[in-house]
Protein backbone atom coordinates (compact mmCIF):
# COMPACT_ATOMS: atom_id res chain seq x y z
CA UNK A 1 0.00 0.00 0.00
CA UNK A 2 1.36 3.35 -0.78
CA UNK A 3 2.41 5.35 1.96
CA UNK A 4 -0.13 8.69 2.46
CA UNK A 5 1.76 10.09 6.02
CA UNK A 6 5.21 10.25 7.16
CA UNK A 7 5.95 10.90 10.85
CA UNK A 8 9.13 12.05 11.47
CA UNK A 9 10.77 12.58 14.92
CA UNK A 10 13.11 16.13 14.78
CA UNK A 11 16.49 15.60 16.68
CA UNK A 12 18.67 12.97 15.64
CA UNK A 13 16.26 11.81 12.81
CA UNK A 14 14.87 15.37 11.17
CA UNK A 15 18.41 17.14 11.92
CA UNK A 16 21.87 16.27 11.93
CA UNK A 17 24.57 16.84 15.27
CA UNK A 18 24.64 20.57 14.70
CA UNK A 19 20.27 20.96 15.15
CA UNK A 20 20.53 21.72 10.95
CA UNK A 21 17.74 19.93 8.64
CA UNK A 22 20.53 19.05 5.74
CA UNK A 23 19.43 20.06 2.15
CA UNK A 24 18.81 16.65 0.93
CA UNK A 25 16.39 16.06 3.54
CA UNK A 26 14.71 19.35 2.43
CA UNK A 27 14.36 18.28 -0.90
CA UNK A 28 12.87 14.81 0.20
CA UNK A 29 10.23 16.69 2.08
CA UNK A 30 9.53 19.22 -0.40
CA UNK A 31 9.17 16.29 -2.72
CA UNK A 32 6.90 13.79 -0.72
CA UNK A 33 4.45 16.86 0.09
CA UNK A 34 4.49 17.80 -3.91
CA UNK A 35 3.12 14.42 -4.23
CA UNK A 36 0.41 14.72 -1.76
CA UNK A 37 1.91 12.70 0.90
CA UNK A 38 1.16 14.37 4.34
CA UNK A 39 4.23 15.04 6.55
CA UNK A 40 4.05 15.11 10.66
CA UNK A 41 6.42 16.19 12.52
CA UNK A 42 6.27 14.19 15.55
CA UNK A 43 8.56 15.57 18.68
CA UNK A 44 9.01 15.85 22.06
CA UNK A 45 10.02 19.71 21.34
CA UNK A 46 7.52 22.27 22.53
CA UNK A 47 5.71 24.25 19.94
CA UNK A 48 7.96 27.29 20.70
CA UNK A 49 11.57 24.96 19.75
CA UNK A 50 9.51 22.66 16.77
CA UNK A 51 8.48 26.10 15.01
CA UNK A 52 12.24 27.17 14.17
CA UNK A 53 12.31 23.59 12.96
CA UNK A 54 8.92 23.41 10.78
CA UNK A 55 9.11 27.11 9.52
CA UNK A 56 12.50 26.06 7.55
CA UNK A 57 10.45 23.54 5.32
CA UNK A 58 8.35 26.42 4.07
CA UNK A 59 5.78 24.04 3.97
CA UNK A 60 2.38 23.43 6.00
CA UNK A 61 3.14 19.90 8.50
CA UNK A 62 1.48 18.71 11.63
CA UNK A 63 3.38 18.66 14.88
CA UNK A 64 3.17 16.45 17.19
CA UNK A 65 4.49 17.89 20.09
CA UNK A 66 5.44 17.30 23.75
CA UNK A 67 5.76 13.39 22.86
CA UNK A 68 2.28 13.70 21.84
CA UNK A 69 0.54 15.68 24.06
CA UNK A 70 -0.33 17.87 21.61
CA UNK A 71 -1.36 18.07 17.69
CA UNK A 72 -1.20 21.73 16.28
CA UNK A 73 -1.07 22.98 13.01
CA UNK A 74 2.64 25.03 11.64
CA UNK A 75 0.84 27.88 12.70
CA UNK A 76 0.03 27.46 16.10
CA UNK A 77 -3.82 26.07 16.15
CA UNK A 78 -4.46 23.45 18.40
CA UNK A 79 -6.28 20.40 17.36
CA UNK A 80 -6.01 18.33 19.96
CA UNK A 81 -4.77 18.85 23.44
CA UNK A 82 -3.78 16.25 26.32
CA UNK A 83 -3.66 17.83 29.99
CA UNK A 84 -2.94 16.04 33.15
CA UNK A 85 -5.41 16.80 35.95
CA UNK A 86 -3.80 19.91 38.30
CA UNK A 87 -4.18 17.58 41.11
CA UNK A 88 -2.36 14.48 39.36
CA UNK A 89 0.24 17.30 38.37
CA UNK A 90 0.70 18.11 42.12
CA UNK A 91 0.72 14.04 43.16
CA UNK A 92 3.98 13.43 41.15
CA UNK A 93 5.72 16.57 42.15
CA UNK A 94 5.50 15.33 45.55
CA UNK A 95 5.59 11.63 45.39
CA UNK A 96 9.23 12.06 43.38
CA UNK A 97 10.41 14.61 45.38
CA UNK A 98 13.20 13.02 47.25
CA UNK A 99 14.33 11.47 43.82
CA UNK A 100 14.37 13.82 41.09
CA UNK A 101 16.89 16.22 40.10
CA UNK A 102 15.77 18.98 37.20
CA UNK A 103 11.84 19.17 36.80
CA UNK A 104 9.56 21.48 35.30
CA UNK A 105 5.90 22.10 33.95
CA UNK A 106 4.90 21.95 30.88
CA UNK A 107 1.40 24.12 29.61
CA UNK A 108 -0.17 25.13 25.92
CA UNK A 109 0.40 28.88 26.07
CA UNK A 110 3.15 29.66 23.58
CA UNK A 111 2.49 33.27 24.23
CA UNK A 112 3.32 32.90 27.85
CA UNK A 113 5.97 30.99 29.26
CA UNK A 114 5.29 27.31 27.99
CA UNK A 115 7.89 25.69 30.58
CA UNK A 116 7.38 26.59 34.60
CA UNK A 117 10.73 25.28 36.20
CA UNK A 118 11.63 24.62 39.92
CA UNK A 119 15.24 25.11 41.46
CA UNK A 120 16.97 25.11 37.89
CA UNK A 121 21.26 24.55 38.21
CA UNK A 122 21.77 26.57 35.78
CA UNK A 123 25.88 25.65 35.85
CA UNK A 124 25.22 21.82 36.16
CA UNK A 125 27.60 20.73 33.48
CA UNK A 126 25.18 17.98 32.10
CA UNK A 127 21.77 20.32 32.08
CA UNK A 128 22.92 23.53 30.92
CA UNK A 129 22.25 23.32 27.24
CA UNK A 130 19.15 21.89 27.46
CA UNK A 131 18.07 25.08 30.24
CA UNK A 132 20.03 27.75 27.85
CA UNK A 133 18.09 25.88 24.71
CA UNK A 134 14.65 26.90 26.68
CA UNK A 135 15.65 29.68 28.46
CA UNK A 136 13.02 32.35 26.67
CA UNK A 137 10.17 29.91 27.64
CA UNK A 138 11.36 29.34 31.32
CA UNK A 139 9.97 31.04 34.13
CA UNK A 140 11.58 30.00 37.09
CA UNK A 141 9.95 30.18 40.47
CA UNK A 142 10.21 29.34 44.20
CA UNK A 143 7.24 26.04 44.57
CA UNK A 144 5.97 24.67 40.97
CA UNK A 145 2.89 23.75 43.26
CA UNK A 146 2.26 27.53 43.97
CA UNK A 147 2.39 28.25 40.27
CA UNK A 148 0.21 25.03 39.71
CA UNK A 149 -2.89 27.44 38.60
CA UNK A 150 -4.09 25.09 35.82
CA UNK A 151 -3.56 21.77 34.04
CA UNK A 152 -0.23 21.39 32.66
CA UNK A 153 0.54 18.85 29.48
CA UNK A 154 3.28 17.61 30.44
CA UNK A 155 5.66 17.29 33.89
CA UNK A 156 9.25 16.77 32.69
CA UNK A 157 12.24 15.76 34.93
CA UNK A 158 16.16 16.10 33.76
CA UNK A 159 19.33 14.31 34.92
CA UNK A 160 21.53 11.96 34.30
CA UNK A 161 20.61 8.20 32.47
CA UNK A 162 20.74 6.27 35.41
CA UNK A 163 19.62 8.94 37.72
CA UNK A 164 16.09 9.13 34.98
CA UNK A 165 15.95 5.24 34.83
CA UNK A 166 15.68 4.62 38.55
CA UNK A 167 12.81 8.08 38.59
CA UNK A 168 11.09 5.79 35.99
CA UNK A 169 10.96 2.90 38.41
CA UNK A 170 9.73 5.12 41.36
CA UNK A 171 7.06 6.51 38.69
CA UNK A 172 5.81 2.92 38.09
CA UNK A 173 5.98 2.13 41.20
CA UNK A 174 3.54 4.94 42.81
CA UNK A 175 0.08 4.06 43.75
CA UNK A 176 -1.90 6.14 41.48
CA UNK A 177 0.86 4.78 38.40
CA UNK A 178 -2.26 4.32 36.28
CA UNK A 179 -3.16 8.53 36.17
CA UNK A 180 -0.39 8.90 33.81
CA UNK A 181 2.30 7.49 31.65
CA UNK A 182 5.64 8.31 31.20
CA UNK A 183 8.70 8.50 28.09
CA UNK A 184 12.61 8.47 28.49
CA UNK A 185 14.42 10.04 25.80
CA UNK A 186 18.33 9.06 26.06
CA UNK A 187 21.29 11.09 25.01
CA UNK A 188 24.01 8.58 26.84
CA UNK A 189 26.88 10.19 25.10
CA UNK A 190 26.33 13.08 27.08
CA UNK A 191 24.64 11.25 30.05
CA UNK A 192 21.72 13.08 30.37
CA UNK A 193 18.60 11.98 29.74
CA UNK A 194 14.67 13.96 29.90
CA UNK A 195 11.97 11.82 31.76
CA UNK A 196 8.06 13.17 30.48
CA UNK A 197 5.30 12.29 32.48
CA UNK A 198 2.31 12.62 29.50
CA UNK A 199 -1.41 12.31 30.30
CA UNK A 200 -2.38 8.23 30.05
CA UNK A 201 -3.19 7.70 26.63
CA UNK A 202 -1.16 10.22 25.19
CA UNK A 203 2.31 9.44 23.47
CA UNK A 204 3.78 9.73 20.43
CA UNK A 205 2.03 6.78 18.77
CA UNK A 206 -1.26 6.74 20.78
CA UNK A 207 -1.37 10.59 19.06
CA UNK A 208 -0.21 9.91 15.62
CA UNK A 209 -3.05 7.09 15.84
CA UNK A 210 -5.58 9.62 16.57
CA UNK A 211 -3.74 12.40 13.41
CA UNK A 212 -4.31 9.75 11.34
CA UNK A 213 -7.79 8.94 11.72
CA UNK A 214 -8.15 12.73 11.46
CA UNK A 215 -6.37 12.45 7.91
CA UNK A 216 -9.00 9.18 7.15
CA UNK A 217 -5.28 7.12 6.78
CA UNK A 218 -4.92 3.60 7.76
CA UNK A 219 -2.06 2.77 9.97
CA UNK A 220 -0.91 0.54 6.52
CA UNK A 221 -0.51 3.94 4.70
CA UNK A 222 1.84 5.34 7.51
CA UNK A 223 5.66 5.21 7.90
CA UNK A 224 7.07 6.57 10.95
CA UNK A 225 10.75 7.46 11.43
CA UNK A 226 13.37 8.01 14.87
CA UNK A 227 16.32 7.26 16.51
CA UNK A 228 15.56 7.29 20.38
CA UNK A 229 13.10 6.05 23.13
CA UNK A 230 10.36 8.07 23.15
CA UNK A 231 10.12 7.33 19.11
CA UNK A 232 9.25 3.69 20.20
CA UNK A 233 5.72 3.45 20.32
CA UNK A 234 5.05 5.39 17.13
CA UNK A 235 7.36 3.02 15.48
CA UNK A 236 5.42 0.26 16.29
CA UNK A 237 1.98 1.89 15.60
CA UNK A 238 3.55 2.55 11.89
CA UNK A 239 2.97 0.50 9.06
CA UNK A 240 6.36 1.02 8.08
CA UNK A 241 9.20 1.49 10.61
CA UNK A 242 12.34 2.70 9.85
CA UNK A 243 15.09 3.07 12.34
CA UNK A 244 17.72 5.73 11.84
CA UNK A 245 21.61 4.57 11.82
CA UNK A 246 22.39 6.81 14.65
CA UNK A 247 19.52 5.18 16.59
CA UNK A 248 20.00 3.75 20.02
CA UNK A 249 20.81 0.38 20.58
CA UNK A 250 17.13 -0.95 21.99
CA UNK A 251 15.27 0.04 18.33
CA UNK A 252 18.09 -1.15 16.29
CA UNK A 253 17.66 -4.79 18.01
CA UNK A 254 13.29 -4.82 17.15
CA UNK A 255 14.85 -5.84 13.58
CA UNK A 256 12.92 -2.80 12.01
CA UNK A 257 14.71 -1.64 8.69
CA UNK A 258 18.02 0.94 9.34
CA UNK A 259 18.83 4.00 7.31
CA UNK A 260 21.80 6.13 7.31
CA UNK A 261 22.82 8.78 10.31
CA UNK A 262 20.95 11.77 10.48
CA UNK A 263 24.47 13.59 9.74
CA UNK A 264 24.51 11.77 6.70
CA UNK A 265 20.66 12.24 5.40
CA UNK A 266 19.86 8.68 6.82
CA UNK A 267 15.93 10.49 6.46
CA UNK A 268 16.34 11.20 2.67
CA UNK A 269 17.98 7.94 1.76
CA UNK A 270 14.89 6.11 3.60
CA UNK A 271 12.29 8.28 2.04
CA UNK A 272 13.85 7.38 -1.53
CA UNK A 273 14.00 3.74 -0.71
CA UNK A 274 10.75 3.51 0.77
CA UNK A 275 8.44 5.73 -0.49
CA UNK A 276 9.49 7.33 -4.07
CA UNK A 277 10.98 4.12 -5.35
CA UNK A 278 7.47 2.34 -4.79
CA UNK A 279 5.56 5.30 -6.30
């Protein structure tokens, strides 16, 4: 079956190691959409970081943001919106408090501060690009449950990998585990890792599910694209998976096709292969 929609996850997969989209990878977009075939960008980026991303392909693309807490247009419309309860919000704040390094709050108001942040290192050697990245969006304050005034889309802690892994466990491990879910996205060469606690039901996949039955496209008609953890799910939910070269180790091993590195086009060369060779 032809492929209609290609969802494609933004660092590591979309860019190469310097955050650029490289020009062959423009083309292949430009040329998939010329042929009707419906592009998604699908990211756990908030609107604010995807839109220097998705205004490069001069094009109109869903997002999928937040790891699929939200769907919005390139220009900022929201179509669909995933919020955890203000009271769920405030349970894991507490319950991880004695574990977690880095966390902040995540909300749908790109014309406010989209990221609320509590006790922010902002020297931690590990942590300080990804806080200088956001800095624009962050408002820092004193208690994240004082500035709890509404329901946030996301909760998001920071640290190191092992540091996240063993915050996943204590996340599973709560009592009221089933209120939410919860992504790890890995950057081990580095050693630090983001932990997003997501609304249950909401993910990348479980979201690029419900874009596509927005579109009227069968899961058959999809092929998803990524390189890390949080790209998982949506892989699995595609048709057609492809895993990028640069990918970590736990996709590689599901035996799912594997392009080039993203600093090599890896996205282009699987778009060819896959999609334009077929048409």
């Amino acid at each position: 079956m032809a492929i209609r929609l290609i969802a494609i996850d933004i660092d590591g997969t979309l860019t190469n190691s310097h955050g650029e989209i490289p020009r062959v990878n423009h083309l292949a977009i430009n040329h998939a959409l010329d042929r009707g075939i419906k592009i998604a960008l699908a990211t756990g980026r908030s609107f604010h970081h995807t839109r220097l991303i998705s205004d490069n392909l001069h094009h109109s693309v869903k997002l999928i943001l937040n790891n699929g807490a939200l769907i919005k247009s390139s220009s900022g419309e929201t179509l669909e919106r995933c919020v955890i309860p203000k009271a769920t919000a405030a349970y894991i704040i507490e319950a991880t408090r004695a574990a977690r390094e880095g966390v902040l709050m995540m909300f749908d108001e790109p014309e406010k501060y989209e990221l609320v942040a509590e006790g922010i290192d902002w020297n931690h050697p590990n942590r300080q690009p990804y806080y200088e990245l956001h800095q624009s969006i962050i408002l820092e304050v004193d208690s994240l449950l004082d500035a709890l005034s509404h329901d946030p889309i996301q909760v998001s802690f920071n640290g190191s990998v092992d540091a996240m892994r063993a915050l996943a466990e204590v996340l599973t491990s709560l009592p009221r585990a089933r209120e939410f879910s919860h992504t790890l996205t890995e950057y081990v060469h580095r050693d630090f890792s983001l932990l997003d606690v997501l609304p249950t039901g909401c993910s990348k996949g479980a979201t690029l599910q419900r874009l596509a039955k927005r579109l009227a496209i069968s899961r058959d008609e999809i092929m998803a694209i990524g390189d890390n953890l949080n790209d998982r799910d949506m892989l699995e939910f595609a048709g057609l998976a492809i895993v990028m070269g640069n990918a970590v180790p736990e996709l590689k091993a599901r035996g799912w096709p594997v392009t080039g590195n993203h600093d090599d086009g890896g996205l282009a060369t699987a778009m060819e292969q896959f999609v334009f060779q077929s048409m």
